[in-house]
PDB file of N, CA and C in Angstrom:
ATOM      1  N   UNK A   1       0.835  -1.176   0.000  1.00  0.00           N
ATOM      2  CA  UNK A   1       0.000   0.000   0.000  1.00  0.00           C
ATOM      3  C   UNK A   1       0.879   1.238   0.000  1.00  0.00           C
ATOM      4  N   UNK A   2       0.596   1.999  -1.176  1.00  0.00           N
ATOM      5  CA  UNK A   2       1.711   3.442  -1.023  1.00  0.00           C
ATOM      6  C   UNK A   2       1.158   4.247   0.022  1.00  0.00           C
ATOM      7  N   UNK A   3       2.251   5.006  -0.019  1.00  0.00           N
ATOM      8  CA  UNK A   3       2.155   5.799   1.462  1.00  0.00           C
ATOM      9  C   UNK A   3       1.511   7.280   0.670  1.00  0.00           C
ATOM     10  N   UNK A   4       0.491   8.063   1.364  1.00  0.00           N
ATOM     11  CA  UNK A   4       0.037   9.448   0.734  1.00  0.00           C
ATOM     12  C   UNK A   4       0.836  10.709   1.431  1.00  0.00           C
ATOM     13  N   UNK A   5       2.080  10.428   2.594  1.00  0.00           N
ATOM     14  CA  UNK A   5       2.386  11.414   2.652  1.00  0.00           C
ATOM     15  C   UNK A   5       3.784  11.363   1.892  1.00  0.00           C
ATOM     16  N   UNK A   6       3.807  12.682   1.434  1.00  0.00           N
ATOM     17  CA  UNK A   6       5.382  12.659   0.886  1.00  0.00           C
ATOM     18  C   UNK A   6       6.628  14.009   2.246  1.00  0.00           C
ATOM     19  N   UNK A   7       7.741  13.295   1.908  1.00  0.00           N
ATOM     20  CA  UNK A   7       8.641  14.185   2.890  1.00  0.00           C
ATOM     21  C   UNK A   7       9.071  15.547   2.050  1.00  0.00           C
ATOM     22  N   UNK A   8       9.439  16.408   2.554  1.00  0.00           N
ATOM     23  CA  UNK A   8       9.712  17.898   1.924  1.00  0.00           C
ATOM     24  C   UNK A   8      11.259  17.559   1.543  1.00  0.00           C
ATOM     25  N   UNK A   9      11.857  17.677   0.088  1.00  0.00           N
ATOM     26  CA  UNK A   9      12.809  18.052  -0.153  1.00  0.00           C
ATOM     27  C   UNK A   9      14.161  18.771   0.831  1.00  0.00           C
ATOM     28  N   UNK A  10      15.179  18.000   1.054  1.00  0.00           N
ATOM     29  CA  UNK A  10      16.489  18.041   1.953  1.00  0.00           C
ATOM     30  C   UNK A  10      17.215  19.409   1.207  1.00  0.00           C
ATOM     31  N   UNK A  11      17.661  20.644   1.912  1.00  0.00           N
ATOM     32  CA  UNK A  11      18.553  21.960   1.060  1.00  0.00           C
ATOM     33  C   UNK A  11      20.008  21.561   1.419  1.00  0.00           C
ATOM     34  N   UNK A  12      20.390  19.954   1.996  1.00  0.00           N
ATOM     35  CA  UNK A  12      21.484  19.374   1.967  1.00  0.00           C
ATOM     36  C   UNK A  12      21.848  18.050   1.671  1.00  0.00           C
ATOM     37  N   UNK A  13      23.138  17.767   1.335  1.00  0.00           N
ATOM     38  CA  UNK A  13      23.549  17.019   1.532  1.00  0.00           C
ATOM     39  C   UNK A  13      23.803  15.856   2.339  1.00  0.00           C
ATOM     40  N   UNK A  14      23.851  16.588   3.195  1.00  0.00           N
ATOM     41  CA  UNK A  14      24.452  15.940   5.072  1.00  0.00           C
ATOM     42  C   UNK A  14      24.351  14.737   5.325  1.00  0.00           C
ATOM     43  N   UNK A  15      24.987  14.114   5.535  1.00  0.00           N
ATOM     44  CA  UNK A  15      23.995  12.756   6.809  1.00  0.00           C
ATOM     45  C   UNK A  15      24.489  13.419   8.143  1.00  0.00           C
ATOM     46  N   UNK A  16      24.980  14.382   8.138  1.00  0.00           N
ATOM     47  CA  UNK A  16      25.528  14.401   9.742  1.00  0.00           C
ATOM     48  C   UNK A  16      24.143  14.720  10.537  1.00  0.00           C
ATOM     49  N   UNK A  17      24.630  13.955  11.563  1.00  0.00           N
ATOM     50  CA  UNK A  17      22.824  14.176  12.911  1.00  0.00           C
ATOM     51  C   UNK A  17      23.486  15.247  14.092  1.00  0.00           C
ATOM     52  N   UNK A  18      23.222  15.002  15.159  1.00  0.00           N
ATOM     53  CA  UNK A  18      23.237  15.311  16.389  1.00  0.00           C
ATOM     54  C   UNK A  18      24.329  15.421  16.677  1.00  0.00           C
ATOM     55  N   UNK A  19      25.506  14.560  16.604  1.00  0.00           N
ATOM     56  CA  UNK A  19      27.091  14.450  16.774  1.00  0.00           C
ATOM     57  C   UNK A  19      27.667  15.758  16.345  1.00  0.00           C
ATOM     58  N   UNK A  20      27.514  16.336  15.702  1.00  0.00           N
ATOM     59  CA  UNK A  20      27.828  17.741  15.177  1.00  0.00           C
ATOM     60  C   UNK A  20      27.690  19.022  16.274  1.00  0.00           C
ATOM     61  N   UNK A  21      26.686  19.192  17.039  1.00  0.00           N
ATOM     62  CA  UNK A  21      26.498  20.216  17.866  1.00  0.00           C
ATOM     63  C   UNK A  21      26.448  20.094  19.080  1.00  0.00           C
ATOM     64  N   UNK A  22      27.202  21.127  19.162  1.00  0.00           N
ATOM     65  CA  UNK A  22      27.420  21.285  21.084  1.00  0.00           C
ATOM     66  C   UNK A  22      28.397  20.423  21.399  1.00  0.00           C
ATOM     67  N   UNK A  23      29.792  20.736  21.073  1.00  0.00           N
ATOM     68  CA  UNK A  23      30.246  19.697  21.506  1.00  0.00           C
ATOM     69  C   UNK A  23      30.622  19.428  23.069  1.00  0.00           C
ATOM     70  N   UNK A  24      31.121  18.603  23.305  1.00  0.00           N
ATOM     71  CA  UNK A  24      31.144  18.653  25.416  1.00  0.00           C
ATOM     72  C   UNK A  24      32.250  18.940  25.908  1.00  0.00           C
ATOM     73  N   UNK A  25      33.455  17.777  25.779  1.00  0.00           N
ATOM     74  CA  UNK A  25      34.897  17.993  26.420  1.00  0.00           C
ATOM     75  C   UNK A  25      36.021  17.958  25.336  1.00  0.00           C
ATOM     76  N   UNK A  26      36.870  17.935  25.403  1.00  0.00           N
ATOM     77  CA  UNK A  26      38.020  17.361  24.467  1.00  0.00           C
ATOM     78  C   UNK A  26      38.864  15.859  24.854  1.00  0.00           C
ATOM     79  N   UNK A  27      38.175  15.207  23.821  1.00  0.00           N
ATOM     80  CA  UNK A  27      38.383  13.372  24.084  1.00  0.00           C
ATOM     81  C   UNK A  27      40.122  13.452  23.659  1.00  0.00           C
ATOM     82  N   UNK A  28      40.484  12.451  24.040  1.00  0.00           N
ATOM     83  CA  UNK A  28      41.721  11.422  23.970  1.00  0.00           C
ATOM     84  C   UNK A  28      41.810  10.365  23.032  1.00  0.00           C
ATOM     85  N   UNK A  29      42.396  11.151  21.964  1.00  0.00           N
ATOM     86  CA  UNK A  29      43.015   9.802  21.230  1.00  0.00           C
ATOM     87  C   UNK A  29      44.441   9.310  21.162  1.00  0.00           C
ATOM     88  N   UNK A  30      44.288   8.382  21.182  1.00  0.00           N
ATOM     89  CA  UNK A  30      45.663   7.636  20.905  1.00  0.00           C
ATOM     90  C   UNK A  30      46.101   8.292  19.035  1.00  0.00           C
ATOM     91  N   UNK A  31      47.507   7.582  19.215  1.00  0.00           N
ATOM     92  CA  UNK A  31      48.397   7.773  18.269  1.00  0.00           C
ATOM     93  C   UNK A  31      49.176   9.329  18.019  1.00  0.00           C
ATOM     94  N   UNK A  32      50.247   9.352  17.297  1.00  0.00           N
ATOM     95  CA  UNK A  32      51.166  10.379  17.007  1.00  0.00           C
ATOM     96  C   UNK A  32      50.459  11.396  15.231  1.00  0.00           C
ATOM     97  N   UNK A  33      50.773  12.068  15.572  1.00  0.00           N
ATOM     98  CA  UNK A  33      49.826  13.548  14.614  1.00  0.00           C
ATOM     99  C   UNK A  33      51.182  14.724  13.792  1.00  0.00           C
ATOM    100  N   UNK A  34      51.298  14.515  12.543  1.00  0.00           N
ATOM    101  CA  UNK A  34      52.950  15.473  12.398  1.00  0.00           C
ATOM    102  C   UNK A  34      52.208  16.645  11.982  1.00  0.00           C
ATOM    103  N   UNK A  35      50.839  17.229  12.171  1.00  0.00           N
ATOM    104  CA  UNK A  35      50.299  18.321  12.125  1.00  0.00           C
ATOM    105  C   UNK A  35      49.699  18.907  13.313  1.00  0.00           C
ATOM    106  N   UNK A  36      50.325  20.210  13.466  1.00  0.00           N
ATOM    107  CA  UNK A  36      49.892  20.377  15.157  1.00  0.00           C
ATOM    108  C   UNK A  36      48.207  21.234  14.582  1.00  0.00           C
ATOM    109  N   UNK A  37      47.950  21.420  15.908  1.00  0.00           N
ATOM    110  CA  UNK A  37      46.255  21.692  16.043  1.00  0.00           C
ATOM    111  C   UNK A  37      46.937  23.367  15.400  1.00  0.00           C
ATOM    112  N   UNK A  38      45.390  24.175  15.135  1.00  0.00           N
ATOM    113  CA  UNK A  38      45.669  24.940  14.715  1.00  0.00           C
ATOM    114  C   UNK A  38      44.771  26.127  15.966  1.00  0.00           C
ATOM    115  N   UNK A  39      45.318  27.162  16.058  1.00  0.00           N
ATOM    116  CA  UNK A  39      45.001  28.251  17.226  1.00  0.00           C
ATOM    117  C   UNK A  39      44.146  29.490  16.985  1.00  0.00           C
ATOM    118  N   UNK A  40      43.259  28.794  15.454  1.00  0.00           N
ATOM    119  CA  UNK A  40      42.116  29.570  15.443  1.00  0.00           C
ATOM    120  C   UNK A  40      41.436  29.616  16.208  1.00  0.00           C
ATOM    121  N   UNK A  41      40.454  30.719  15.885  1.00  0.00           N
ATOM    122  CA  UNK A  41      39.388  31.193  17.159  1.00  0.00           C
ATOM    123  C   UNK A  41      37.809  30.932  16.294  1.00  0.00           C
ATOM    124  N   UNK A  42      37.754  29.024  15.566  1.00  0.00           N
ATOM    125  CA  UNK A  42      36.773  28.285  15.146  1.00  0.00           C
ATOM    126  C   UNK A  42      35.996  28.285  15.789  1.00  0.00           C
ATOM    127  N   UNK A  43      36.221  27.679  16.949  1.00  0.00           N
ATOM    128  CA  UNK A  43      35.306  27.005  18.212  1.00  0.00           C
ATOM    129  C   UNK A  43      35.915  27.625  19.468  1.00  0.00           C
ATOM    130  N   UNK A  44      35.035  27.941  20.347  1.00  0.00           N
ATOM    131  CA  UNK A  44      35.372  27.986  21.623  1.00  0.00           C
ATOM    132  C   UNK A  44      36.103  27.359  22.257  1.00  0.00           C
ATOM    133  N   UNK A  45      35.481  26.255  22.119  1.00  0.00           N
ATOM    134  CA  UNK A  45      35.989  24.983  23.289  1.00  0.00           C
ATOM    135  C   UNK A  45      37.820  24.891  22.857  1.00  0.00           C
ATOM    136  N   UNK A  46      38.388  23.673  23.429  1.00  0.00           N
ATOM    137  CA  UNK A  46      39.708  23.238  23.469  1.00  0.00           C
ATOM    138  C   UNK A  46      40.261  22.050  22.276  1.00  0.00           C
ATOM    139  N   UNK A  47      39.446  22.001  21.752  1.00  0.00           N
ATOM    140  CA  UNK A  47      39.187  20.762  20.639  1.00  0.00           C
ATOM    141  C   UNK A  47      40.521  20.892  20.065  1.00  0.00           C
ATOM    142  N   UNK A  48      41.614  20.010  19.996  1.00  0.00           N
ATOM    143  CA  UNK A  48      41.933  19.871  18.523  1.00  0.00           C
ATOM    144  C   UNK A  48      41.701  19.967  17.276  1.00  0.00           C
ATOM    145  N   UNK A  49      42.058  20.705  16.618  1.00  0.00           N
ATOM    146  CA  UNK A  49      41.541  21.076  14.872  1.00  0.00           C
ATOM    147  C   UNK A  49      42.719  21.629  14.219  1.00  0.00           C
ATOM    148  N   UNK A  50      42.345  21.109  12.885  1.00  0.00           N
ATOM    149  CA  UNK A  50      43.333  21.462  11.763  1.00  0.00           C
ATOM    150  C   UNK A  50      42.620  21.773  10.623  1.00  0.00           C
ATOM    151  N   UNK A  51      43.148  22.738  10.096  1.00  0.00           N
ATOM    152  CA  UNK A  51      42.315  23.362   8.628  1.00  0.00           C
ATOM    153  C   UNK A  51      42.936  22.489   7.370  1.00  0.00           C
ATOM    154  N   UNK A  52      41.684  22.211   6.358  1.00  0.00           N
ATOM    155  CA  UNK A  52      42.024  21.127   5.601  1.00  0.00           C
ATOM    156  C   UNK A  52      42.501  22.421   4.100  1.00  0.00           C
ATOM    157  N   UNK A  53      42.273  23.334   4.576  1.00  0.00           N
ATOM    158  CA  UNK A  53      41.835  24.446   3.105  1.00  0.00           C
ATOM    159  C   UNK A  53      40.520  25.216   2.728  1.00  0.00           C
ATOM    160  N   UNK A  54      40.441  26.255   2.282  1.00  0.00           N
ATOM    161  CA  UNK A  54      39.299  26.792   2.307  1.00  0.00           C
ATOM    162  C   UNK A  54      38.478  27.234   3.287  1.00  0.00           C
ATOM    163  N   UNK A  55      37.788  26.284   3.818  1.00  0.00           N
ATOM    164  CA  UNK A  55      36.567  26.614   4.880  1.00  0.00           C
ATOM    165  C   UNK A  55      36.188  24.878   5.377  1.00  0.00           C
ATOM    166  N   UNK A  56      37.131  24.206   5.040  1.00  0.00           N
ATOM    167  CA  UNK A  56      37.327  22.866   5.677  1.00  0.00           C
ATOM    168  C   UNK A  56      38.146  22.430   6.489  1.00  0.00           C
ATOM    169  N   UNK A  57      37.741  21.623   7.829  1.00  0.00           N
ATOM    170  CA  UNK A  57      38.341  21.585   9.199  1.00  0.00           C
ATOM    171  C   UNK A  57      38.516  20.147   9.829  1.00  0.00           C
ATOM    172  N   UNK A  58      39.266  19.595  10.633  1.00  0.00           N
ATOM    173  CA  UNK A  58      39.069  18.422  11.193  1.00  0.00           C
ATOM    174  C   UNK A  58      39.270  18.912  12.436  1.00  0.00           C
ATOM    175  N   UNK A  59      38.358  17.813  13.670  1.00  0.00           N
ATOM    176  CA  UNK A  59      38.295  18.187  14.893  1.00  0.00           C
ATOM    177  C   UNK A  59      38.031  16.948  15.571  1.00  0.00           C
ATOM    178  N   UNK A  60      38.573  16.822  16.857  1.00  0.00           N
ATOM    179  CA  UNK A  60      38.573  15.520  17.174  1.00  0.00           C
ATOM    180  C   UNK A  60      37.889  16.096  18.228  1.00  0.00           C
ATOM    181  N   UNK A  61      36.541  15.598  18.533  1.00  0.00           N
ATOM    182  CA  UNK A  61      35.639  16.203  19.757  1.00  0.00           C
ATOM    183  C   UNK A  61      35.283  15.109  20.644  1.00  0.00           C
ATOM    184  N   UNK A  62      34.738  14.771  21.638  1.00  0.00           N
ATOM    185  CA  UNK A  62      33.965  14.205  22.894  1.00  0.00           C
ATOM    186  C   UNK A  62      32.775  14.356  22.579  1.00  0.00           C
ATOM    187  N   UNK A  63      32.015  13.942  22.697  1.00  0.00           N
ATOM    188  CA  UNK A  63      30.258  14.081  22.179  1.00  0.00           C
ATOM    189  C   UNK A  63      29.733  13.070  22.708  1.00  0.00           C
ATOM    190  N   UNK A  64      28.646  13.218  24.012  1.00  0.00           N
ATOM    191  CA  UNK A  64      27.737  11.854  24.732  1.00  0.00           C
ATOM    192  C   UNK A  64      28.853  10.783  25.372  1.00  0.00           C
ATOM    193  N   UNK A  65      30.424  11.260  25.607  1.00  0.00           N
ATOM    194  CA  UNK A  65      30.983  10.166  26.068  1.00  0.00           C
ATOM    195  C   UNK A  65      31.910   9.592  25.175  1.00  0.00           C
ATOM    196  N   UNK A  66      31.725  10.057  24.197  1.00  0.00           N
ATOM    197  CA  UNK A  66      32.659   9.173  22.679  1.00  0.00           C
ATOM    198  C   UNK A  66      34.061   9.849  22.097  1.00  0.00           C
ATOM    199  N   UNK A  67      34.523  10.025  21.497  1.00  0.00           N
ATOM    200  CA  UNK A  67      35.152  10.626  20.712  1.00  0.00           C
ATOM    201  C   UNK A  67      34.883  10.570  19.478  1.00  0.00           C
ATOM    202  N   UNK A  68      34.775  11.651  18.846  1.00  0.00           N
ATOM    203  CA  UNK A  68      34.777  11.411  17.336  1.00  0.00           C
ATOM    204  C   UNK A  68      35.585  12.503  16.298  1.00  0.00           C
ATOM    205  N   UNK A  69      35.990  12.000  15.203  1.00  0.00           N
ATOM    206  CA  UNK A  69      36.946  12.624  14.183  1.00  0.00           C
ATOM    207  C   UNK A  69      35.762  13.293  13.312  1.00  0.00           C
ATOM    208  N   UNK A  70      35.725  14.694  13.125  1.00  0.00           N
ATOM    209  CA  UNK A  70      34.400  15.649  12.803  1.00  0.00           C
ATOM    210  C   UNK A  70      35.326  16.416  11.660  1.00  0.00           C
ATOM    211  N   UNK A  71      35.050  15.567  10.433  1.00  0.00           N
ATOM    212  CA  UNK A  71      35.379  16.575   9.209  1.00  0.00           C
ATOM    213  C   UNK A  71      34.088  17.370   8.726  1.00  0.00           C
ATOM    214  N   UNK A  72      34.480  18.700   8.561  1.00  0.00           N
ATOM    215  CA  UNK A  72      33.422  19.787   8.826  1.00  0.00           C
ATOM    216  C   UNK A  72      33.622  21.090   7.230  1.00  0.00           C
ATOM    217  N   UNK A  73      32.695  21.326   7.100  1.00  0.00           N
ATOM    218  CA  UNK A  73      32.530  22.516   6.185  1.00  0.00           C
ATOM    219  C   UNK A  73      32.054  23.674   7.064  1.00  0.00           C
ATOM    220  N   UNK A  74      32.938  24.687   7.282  1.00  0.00           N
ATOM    221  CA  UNK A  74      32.824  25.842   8.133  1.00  0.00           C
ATOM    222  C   UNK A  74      32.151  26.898   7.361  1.00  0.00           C
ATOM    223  N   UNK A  75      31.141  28.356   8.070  1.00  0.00           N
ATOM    224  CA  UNK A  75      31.008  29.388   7.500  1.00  0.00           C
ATOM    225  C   UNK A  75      31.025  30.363   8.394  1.00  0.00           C
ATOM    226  N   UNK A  76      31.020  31.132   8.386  1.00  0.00           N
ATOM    227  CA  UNK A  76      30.726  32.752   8.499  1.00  0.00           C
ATOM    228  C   UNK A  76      29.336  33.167   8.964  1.00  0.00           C
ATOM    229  N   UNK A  77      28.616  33.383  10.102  1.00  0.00           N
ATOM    230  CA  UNK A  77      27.867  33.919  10.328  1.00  0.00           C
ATOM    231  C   UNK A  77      27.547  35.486  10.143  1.00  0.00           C
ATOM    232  N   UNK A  78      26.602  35.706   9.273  1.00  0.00           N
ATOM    233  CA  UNK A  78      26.811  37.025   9.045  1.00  0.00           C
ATOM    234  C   UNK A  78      26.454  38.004  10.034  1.00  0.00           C
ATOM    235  N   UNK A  79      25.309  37.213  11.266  1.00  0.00           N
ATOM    236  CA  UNK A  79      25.196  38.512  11.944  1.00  0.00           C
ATOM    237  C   UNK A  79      26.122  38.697  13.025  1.00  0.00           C
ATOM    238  N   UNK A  80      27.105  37.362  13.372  1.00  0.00           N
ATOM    239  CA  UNK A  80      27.735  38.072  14.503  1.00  0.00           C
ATOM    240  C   UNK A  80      29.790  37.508  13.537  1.00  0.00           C
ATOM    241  N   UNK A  81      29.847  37.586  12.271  1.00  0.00           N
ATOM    242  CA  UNK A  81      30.754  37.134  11.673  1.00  0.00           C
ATOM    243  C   UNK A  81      31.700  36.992  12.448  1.00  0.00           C
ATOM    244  N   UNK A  82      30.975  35.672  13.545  1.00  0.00           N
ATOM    245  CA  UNK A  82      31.742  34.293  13.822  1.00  0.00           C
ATOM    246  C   UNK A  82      32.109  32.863  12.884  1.00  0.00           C
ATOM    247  N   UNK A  83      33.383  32.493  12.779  1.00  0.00           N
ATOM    248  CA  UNK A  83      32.970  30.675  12.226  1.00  0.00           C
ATOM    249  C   UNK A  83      32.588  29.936  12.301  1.00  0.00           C
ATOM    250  N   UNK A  84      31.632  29.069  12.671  1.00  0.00           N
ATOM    251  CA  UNK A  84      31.072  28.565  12.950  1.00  0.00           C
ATOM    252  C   UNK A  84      31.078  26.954  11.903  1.00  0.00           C
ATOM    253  N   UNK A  85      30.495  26.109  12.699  1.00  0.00           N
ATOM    254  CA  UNK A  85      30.879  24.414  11.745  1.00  0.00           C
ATOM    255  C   UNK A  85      29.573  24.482  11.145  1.00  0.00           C
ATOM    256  N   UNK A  86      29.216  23.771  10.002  1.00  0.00           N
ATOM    257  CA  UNK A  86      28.033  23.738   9.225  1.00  0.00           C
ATOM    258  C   UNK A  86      27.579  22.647   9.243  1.00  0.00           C
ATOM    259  N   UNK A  87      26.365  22.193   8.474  1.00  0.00           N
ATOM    260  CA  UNK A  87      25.076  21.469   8.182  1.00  0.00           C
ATOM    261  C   UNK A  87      26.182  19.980   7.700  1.00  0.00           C
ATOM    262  N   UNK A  88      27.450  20.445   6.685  1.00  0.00           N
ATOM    263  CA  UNK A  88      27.966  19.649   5.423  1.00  0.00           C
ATOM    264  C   UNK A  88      29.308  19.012   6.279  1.00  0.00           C
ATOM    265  N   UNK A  89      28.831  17.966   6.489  1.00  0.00           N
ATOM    266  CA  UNK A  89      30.493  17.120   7.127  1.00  0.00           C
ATOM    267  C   UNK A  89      30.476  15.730   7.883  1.00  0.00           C
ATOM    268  N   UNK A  90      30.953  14.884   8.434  1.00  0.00           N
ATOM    269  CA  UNK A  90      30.723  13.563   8.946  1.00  0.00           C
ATOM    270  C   UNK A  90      31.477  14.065  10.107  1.00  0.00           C
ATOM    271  N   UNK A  91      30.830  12.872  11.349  1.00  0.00           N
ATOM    272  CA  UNK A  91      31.545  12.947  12.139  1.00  0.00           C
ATOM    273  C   UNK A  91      31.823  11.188  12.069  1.00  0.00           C
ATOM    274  N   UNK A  92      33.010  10.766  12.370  1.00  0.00           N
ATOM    275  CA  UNK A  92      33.416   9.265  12.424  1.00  0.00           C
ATOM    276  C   UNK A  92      33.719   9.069  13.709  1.00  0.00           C
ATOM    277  N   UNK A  93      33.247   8.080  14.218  1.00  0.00           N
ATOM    278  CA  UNK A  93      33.674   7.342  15.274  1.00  0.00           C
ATOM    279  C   UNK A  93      35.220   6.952  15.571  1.00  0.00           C
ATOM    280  N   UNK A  94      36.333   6.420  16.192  1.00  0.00           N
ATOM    281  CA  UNK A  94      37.093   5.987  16.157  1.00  0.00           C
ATOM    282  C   UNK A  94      37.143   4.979  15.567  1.00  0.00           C
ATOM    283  N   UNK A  95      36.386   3.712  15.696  1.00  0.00           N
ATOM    284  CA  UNK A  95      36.263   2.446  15.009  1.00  0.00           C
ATOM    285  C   UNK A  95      36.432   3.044  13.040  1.00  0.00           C
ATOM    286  N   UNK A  96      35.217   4.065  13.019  1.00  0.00           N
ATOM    287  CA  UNK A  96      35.466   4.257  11.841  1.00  0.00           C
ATOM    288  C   UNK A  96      36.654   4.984  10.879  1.00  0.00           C
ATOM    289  N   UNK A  97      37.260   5.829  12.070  1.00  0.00           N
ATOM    290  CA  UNK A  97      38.078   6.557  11.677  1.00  0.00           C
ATOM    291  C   UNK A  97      39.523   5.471  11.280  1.00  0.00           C
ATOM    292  N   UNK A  98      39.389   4.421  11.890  1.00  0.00           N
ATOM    293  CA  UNK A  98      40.837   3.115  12.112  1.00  0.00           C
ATOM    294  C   UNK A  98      40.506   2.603  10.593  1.00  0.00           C
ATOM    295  N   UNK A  99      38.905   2.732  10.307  1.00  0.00           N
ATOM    296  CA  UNK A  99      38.836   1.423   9.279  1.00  0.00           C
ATOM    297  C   UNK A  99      39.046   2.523   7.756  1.00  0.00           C
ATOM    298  N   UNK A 100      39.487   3.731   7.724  1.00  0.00           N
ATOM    299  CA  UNK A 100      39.673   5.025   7.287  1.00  0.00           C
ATOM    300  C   UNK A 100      40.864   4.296   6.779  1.00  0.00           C
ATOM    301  N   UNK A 101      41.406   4.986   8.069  1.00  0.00           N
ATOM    302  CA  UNK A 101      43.603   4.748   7.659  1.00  0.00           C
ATOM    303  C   UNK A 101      43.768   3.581   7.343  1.00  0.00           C
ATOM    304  N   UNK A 102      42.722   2.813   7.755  1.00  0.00           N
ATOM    305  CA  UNK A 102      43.409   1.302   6.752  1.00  0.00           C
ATOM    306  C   UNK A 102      43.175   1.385   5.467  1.00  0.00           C
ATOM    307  N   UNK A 103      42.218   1.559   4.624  1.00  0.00           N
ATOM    308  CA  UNK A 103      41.954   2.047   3.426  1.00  0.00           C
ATOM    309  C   UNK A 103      42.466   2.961   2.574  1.00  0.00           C
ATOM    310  N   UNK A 104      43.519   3.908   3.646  1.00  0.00           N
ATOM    311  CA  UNK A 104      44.185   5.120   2.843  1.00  0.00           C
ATOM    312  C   UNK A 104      44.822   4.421   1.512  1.00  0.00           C
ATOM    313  N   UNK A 105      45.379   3.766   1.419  1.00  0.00           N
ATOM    314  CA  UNK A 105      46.313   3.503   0.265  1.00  0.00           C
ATOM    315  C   UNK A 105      45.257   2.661  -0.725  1.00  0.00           C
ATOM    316  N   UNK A 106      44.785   2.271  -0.736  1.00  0.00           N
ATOM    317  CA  UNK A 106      43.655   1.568  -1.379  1.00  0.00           C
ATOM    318  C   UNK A 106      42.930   2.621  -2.270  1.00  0.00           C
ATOM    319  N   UNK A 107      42.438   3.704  -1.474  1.00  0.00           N
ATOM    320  CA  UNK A 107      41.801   4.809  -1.826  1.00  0.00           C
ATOM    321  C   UNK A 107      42.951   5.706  -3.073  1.00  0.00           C
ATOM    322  N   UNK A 108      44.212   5.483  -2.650  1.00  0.00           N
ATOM    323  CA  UNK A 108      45.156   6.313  -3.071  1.00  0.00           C
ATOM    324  C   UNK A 108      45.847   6.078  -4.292  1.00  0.00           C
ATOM    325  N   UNK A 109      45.430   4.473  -4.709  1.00  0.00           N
ATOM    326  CA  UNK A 109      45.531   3.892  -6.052  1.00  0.00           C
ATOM    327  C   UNK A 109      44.466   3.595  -7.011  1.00  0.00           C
ATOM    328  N   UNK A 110      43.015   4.357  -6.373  1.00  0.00           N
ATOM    329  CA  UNK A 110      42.110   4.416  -7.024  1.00  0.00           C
ATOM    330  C   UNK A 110      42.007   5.554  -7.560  1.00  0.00           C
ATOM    331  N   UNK A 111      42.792   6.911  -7.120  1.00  0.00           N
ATOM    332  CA  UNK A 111      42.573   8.143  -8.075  1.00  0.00           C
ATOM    333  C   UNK A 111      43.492   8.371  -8.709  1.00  0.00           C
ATOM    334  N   UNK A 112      43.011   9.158  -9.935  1.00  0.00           N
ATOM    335  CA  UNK A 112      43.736   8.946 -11.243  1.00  0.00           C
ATOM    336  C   UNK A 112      45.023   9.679 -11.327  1.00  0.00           C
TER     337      UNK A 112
END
């Protein structure tokens, strides 16, 4: 039986949910990093982050207890032109972020 309601058209991309906002503490990850954090004034908090280029960021945040690796598309708020993280970005789990770097080179002989 079809369904009669339809959902309203998405003005994104995203899958990112909830993991994205507000973040809480600054989590602990393991392993060694040859890019130090960067000492913008992105986020408030204490987060680790590194600018990927442009208006793209990585941040390793605490969220509900977890840690997660939060690649982010940043903008500009115009009324108080703060930076702020946007709608457009994933946040990965650690598990996911491991099954990432294992794939790097895999990924790295697939582009042209």
């Amino acid at each position: 039986m079809p369904k009669d309601r339809k959902r309203a058209p998405s003005t994104s991309d995203s899958d990112s949910g909830p993991e994205d906002r507000n973040p809480v503490k600054k989590g602990k990850v393991a392993g060694k990093s040859t890019a130090k954090p960067s000492a913008s004034s992105l986020t408030e908090s204490k987060d680790p982050s590194w600018h990927l280029g442009k208006d793209k960021h990585v941040t390793v945040r605490e969220f509900r207890g977890k840690t997660y690796v939060d690649i982010r598309e940043y903008y500009v708020d115009k009324n108080t032109m703060e930076t702020k993280p946007g709608k457009k970005g994933i946040a990965l789990s650690c598990e996911q972020y491991q099954k990432l770097k294992s794939l790097i080179d895999e990924i790295d002989h697939a582009l042209p």
